[in-house]
PDB file of N, CA and C in Angstrom:
ATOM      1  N   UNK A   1     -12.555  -1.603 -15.342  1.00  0.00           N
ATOM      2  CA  UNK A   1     -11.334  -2.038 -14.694  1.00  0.00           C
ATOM      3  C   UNK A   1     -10.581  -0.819 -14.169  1.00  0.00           C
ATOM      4  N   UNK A   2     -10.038  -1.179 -13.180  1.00  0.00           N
ATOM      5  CA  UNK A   2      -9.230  -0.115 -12.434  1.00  0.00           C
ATOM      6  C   UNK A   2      -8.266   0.659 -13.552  1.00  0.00           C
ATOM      7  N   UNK A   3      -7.454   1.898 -13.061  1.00  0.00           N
ATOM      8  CA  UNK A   3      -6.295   2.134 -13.789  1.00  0.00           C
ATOM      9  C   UNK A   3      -5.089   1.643 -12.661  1.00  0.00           C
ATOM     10  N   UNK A   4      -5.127   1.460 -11.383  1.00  0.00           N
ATOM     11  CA  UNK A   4      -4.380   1.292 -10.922  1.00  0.00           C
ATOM     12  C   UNK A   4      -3.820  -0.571 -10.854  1.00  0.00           C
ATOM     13  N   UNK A   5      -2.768  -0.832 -10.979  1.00  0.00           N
ATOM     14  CA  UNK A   5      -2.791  -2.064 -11.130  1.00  0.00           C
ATOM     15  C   UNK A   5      -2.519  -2.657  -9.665  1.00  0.00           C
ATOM     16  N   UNK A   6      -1.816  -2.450  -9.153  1.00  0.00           N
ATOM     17  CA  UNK A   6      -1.606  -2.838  -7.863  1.00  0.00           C
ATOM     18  C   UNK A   6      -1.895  -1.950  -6.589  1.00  0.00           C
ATOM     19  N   UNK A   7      -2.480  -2.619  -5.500  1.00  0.00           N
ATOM     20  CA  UNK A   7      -2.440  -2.014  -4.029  1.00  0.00           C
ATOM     21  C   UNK A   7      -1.943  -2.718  -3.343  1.00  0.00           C
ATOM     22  N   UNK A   8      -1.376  -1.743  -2.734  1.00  0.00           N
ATOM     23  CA  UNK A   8      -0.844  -2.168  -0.976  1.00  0.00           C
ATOM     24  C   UNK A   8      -0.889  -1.976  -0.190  1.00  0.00           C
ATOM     25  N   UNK A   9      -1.658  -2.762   0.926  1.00  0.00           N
ATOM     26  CA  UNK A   9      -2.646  -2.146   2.143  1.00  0.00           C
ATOM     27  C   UNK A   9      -1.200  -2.534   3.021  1.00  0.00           C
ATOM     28  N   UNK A  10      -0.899  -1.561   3.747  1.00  0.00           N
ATOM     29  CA  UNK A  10      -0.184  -1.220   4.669  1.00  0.00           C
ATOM     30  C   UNK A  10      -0.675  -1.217   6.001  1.00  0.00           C
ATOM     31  N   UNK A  11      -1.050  -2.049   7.448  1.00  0.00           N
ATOM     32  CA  UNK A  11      -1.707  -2.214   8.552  1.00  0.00           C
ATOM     33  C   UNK A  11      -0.558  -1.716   9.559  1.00  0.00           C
ATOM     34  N   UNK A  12      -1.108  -1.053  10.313  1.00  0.00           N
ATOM     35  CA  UNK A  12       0.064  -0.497  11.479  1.00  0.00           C
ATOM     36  C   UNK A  12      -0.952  -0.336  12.512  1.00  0.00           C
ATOM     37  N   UNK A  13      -0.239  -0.454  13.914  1.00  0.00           N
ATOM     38  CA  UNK A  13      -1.019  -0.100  15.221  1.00  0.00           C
ATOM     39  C   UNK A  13       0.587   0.267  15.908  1.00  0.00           C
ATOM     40  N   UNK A  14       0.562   1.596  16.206  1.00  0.00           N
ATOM     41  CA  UNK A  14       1.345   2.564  17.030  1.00  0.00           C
ATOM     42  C   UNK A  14       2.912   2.123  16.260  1.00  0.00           C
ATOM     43  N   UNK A  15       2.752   2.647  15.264  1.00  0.00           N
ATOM     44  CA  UNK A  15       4.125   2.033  14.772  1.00  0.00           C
ATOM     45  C   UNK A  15       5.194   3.228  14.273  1.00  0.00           C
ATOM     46  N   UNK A  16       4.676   4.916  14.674  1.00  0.00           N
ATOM     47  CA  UNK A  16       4.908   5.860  14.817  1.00  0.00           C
ATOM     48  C   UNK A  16       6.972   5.812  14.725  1.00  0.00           C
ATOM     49  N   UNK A  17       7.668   5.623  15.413  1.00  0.00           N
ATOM     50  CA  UNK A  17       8.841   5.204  15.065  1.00  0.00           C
ATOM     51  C   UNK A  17       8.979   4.533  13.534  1.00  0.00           C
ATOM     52  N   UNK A  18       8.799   4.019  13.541  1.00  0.00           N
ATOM     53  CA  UNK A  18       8.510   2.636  12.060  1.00  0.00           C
ATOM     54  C   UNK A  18       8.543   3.379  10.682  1.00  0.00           C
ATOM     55  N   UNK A  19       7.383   4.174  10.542  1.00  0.00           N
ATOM     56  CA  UNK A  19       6.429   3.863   9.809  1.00  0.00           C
ATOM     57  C   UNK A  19       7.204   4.858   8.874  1.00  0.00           C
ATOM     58  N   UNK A  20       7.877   5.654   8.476  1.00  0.00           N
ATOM     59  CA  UNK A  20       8.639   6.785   8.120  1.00  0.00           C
ATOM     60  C   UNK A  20       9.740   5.805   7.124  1.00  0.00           C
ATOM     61  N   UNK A  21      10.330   4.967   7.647  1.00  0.00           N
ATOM     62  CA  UNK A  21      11.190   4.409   6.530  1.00  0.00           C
ATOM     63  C   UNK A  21      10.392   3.149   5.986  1.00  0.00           C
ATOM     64  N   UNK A  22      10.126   2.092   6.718  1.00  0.00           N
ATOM     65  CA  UNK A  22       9.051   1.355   5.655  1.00  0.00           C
ATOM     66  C   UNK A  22       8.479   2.066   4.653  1.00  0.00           C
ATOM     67  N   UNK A  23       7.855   2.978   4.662  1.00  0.00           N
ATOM     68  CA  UNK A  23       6.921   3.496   3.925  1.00  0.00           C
ATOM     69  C   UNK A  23       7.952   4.232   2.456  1.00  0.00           C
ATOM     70  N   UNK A  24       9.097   4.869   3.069  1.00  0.00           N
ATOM     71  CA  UNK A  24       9.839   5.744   1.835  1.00  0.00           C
ATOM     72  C   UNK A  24      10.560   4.258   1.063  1.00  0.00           C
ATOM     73  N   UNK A  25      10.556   3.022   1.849  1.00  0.00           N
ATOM     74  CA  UNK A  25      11.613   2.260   0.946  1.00  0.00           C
ATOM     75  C   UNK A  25      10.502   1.527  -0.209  1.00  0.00           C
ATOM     76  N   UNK A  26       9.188   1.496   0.523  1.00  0.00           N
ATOM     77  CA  UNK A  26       7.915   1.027  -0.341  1.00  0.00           C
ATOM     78  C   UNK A  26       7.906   1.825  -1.691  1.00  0.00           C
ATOM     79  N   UNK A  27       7.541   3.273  -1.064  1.00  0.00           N
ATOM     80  CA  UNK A  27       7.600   4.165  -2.093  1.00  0.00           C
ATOM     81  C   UNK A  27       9.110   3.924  -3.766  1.00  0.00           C
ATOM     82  N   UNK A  28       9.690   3.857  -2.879  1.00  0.00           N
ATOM     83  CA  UNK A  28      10.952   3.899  -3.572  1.00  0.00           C
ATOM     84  C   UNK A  28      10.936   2.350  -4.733  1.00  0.00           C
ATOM     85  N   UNK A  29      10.734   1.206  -4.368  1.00  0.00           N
ATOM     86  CA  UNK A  29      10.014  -0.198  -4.880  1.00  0.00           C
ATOM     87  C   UNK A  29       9.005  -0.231  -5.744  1.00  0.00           C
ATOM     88  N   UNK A  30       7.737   0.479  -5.652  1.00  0.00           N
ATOM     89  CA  UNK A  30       7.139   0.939  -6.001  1.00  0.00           C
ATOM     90  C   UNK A  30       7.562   1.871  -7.237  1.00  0.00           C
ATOM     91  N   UNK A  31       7.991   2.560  -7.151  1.00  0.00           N
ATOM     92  CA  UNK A  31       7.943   3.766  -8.188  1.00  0.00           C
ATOM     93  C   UNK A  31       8.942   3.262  -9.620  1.00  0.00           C
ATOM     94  N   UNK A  32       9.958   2.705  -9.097  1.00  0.00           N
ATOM     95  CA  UNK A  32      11.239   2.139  -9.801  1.00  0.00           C
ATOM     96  C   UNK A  32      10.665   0.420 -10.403  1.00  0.00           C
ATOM     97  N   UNK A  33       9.366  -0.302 -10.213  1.00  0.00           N
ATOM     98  CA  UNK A  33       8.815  -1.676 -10.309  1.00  0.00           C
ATOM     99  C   UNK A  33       7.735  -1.871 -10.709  1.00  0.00           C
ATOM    100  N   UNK A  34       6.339  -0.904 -10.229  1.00  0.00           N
ATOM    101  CA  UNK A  34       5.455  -1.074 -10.207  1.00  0.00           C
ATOM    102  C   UNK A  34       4.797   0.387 -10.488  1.00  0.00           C
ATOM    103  N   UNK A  35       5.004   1.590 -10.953  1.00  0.00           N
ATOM    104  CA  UNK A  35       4.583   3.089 -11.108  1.00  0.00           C
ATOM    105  C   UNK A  35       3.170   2.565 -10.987  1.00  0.00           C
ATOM    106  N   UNK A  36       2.112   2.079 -11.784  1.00  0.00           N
ATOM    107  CA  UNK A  36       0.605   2.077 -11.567  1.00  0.00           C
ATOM    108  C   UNK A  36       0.192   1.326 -10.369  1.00  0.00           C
ATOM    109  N   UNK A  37       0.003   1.929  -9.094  1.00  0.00           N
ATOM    110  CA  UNK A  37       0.098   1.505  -7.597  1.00  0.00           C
ATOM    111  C   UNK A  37      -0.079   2.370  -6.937  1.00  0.00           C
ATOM    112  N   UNK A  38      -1.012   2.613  -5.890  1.00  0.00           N
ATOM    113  CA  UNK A  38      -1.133   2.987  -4.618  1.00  0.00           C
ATOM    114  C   UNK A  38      -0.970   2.494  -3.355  1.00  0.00           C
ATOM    115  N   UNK A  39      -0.651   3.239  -2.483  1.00  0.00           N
ATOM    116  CA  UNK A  39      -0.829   2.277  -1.298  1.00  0.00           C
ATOM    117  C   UNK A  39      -1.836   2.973  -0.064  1.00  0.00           C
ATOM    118  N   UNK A  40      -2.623   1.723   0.131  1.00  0.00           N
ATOM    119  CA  UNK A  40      -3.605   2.183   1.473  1.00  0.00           C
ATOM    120  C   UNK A  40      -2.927   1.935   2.816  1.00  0.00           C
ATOM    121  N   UNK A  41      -2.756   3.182   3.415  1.00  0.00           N
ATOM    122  CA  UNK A  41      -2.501   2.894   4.907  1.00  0.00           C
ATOM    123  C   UNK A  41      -3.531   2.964   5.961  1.00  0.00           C
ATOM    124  N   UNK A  42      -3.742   1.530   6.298  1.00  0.00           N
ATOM    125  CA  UNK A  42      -4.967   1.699   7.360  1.00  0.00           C
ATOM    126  C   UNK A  42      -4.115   1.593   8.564  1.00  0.00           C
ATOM    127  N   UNK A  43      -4.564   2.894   9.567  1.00  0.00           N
ATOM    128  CA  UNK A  43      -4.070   3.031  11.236  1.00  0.00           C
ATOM    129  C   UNK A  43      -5.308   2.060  12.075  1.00  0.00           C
ATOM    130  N   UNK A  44      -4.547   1.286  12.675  1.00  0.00           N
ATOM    131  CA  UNK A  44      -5.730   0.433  13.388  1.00  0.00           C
ATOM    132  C   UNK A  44      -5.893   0.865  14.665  1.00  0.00           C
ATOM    133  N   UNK A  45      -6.103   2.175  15.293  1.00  0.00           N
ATOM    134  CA  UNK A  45      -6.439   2.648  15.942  1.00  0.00           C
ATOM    135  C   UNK A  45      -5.392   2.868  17.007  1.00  0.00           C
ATOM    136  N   UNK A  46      -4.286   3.173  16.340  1.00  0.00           N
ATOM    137  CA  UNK A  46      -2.846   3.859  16.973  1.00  0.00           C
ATOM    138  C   UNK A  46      -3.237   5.013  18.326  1.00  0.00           C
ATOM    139  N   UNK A  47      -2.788   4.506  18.813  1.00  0.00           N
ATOM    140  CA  UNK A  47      -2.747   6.036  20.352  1.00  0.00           C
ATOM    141  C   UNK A  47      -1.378   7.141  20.234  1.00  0.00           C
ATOM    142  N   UNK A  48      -0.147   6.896  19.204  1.00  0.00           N
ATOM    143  CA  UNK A  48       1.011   7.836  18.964  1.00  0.00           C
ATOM    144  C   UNK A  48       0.779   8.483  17.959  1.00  0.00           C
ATOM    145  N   UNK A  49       1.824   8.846  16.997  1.00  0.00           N
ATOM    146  CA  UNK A  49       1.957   9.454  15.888  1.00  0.00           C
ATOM    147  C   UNK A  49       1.693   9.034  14.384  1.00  0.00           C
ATOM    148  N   UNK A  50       1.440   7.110  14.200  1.00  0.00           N
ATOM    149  CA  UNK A  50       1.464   6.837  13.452  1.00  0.00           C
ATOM    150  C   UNK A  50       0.548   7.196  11.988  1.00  0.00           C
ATOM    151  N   UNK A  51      -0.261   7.935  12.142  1.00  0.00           N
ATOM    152  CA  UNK A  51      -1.474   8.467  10.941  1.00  0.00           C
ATOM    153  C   UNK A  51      -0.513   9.767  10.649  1.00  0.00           C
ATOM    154  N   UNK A  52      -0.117  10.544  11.711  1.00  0.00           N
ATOM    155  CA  UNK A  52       0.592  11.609  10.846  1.00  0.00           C
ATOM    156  C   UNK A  52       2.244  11.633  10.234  1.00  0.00           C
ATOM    157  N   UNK A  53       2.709  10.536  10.962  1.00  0.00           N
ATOM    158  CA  UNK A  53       3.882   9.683  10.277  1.00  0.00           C
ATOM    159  C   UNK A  53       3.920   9.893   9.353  1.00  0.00           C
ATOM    160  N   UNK A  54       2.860   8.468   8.256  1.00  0.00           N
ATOM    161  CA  UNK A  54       2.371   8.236   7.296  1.00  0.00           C
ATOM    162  C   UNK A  54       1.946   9.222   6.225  1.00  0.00           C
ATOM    163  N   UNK A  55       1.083  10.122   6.677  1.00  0.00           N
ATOM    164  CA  UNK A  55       0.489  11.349   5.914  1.00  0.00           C
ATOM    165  C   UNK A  55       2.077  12.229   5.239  1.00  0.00           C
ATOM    166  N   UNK A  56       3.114  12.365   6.346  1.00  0.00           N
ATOM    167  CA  UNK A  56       3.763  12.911   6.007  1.00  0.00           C
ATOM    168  C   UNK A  56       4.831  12.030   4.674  1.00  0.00           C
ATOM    169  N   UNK A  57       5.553  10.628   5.350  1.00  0.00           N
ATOM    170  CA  UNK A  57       6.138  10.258   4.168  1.00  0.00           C
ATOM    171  C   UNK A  57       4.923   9.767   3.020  1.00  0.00           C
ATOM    172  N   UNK A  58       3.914   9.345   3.089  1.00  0.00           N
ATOM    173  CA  UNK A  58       2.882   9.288   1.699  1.00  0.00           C
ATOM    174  C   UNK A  58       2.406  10.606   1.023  1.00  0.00           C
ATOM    175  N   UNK A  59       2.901  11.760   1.320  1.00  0.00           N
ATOM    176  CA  UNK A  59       2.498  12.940   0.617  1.00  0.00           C
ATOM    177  C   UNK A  59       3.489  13.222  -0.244  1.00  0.00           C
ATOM    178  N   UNK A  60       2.448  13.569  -1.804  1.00  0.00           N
ATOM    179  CA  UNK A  60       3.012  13.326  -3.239  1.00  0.00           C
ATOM    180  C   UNK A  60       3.222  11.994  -3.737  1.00  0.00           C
ATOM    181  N   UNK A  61       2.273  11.094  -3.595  1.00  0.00           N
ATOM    182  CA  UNK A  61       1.917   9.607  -3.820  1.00  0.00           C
ATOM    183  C   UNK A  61       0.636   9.312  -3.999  1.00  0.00           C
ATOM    184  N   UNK A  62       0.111   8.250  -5.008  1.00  0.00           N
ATOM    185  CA  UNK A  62      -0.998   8.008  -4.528  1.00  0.00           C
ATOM    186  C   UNK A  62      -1.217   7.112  -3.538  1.00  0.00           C
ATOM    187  N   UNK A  63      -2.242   7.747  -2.900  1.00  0.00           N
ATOM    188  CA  UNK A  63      -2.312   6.884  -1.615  1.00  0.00           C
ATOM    189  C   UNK A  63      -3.600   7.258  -0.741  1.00  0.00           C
ATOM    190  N   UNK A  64      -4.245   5.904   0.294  1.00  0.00           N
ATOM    191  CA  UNK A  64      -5.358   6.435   1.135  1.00  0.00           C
ATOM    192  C   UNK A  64      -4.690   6.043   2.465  1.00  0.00           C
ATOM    193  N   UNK A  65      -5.333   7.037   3.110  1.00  0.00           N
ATOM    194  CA  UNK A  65      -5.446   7.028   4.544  1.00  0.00           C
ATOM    195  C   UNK A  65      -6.104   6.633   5.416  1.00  0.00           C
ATOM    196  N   UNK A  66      -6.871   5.501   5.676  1.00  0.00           N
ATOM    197  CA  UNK A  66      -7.768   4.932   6.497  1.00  0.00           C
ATOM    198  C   UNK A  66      -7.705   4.470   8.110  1.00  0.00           C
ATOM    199  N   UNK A  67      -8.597   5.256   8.897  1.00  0.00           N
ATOM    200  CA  UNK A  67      -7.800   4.645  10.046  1.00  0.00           C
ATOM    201  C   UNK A  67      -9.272   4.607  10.980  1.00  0.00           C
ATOM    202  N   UNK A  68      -8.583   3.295  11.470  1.00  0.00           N
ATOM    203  CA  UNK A  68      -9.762   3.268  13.137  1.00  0.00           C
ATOM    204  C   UNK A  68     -10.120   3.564  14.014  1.00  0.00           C
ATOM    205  N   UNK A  69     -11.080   3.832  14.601  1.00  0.00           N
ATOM    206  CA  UNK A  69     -11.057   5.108  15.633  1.00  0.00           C
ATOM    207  C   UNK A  69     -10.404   4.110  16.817  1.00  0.00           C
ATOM    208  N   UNK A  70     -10.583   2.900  17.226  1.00  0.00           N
ATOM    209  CA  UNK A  70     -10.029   2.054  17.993  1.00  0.00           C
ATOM    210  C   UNK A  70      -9.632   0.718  17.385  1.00  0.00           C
ATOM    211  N   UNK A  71      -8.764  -0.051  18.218  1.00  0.00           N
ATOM    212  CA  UNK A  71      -7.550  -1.135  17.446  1.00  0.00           C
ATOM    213  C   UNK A  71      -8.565  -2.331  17.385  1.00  0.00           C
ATOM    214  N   UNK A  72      -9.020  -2.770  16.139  1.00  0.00           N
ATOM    215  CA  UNK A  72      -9.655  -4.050  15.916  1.00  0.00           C
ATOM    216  C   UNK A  72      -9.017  -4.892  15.677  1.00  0.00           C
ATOM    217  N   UNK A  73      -8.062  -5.401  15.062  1.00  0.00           N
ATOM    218  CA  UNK A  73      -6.970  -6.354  14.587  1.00  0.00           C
ATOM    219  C   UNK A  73      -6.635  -6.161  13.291  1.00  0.00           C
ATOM    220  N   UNK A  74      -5.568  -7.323  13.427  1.00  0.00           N
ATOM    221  CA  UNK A  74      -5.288  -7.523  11.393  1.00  0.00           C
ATOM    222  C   UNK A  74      -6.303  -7.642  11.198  1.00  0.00           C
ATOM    223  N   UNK A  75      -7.548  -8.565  10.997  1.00  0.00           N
ATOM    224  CA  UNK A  75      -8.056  -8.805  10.526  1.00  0.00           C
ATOM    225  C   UNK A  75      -9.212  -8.007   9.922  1.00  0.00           C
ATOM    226  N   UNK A  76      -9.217  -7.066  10.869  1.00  0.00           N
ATOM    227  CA  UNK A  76      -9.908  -5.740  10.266  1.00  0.00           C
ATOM    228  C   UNK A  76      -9.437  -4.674   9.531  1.00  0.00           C
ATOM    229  N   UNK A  77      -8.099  -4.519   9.762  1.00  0.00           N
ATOM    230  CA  UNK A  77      -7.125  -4.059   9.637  1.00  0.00           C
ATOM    231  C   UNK A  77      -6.920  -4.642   7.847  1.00  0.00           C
ATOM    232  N   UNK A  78      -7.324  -5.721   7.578  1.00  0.00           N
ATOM    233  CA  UNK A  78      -7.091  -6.286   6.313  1.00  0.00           C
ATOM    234  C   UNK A  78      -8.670  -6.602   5.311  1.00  0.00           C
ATOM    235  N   UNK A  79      -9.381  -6.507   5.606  1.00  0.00           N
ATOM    236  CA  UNK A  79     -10.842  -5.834   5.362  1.00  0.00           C
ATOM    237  C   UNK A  79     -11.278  -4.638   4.950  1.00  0.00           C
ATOM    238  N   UNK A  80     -10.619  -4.099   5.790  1.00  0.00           N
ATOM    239  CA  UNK A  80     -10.594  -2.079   5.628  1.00  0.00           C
ATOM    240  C   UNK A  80     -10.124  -1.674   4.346  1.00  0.00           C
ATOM    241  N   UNK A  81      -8.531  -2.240   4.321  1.00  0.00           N
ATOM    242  CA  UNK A  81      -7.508  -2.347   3.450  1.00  0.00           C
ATOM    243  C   UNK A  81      -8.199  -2.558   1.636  1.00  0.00           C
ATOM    244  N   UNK A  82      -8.634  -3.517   2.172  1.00  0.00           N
ATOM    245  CA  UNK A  82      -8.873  -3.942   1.190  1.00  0.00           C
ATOM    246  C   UNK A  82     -10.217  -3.385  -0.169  1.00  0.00           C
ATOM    247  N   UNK A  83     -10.894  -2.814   1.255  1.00  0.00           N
ATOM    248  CA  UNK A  83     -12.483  -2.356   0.991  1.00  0.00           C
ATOM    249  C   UNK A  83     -11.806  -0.816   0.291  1.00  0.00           C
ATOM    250  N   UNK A  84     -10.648  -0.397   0.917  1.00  0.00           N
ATOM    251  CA  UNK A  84     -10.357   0.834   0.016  1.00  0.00           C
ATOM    252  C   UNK A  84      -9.497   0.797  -1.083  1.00  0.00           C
ATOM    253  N   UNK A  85      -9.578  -0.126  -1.459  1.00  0.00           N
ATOM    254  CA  UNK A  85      -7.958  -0.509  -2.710  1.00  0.00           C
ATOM    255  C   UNK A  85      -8.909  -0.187  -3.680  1.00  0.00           C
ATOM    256  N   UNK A  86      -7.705   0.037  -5.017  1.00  0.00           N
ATOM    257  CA  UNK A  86      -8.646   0.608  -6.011  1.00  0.00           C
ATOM    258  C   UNK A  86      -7.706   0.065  -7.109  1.00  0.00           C
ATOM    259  N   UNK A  87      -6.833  -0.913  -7.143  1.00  0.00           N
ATOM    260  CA  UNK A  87      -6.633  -1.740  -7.510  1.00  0.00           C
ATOM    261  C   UNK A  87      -6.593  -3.025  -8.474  1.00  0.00           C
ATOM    262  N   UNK A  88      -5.917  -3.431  -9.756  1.00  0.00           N
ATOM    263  CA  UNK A  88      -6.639  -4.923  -9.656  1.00  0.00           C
ATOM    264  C   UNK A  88      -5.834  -5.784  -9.107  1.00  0.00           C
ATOM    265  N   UNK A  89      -5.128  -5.910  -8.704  1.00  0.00           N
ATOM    266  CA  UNK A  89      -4.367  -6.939  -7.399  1.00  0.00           C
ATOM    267  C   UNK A  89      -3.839  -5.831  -6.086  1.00  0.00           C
ATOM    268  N   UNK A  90      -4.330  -6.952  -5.047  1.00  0.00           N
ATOM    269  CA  UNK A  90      -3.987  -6.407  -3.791  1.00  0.00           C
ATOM    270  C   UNK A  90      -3.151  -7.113  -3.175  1.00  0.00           C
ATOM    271  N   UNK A  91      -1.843  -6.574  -2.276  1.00  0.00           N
ATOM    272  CA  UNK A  91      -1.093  -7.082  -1.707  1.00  0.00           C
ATOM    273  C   UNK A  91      -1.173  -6.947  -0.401  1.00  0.00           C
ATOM    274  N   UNK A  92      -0.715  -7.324   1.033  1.00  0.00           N
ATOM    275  CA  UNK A  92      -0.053  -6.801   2.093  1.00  0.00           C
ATOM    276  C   UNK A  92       0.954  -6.656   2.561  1.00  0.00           C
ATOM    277  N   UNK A  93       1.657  -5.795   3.568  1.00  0.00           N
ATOM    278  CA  UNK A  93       2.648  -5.920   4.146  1.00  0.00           C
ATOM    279  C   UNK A  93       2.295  -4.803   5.811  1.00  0.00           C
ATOM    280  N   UNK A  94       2.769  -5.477   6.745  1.00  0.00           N
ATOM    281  CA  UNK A  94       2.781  -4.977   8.142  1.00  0.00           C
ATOM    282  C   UNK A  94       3.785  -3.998   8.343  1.00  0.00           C
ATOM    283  N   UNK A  95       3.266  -3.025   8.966  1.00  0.00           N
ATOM    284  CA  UNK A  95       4.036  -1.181   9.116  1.00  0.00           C
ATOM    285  C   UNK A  95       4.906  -1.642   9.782  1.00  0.00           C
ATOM    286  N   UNK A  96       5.585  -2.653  10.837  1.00  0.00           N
ATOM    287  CA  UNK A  96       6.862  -2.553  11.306  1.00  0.00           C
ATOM    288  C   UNK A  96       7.915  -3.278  10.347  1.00  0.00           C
ATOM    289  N   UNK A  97       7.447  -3.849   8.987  1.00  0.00           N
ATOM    290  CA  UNK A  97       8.967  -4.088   8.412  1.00  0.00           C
ATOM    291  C   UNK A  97       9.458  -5.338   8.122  1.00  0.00           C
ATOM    292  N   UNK A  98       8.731  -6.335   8.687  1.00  0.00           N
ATOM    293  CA  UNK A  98       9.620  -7.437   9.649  1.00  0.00           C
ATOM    294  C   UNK A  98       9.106  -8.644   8.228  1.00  0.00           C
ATOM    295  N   UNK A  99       8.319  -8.367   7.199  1.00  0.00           N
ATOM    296  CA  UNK A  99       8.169  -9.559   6.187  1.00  0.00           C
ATOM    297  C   UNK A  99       8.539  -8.420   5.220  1.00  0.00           C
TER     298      UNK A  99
END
């Protein structure tokens, strides 16, 4: 069994603006709720800043970085996610915020 208890695959496509506070208020939820947790950020094949966004507020966390070389969808986007969780429950939530 995992040590980590929860993941959270994080899906973004060009969300470079975005992705900087979603991610610190996750962190912040996370740490104060849930400490045994990582979160996977899969880039679904962003053309801006969004992978180094991310790298920057997910550094000093656990966390993966997964990204597409081109934009397949959620649905790959949630496959990926998932295929890298390390986890025993997996969650989602979308890099702009909005659930």
């Amino acid at each position: 069994m995992s040590e980590l208890d929860l993941s959270v695959v994080i899906f973004a496509f060009n969300e470079e603006a975005n992705i900087g506070p979603v991610l610190t208020e996750l962190r912040g939820w996370l740490a104060t709720n849930e400490p045994s947790s990582e979160i996977v950020f899969v880039d679904d094949g962003s053309s801006d800043g969004t992978s180094a966004e991310a790298a920057k507020a997910l550094s000093g966390t656990v966390h993966q970085l997964v990204r597409h070389e081109t934009n397949r969808g959620i649905g790959a986007a949630l496959k990926t996610g998932v295929r890298a969780a390390q986890g025993h429950w997996v969650t989602f939530l979308p890099a702009d915020g909005q659930i």
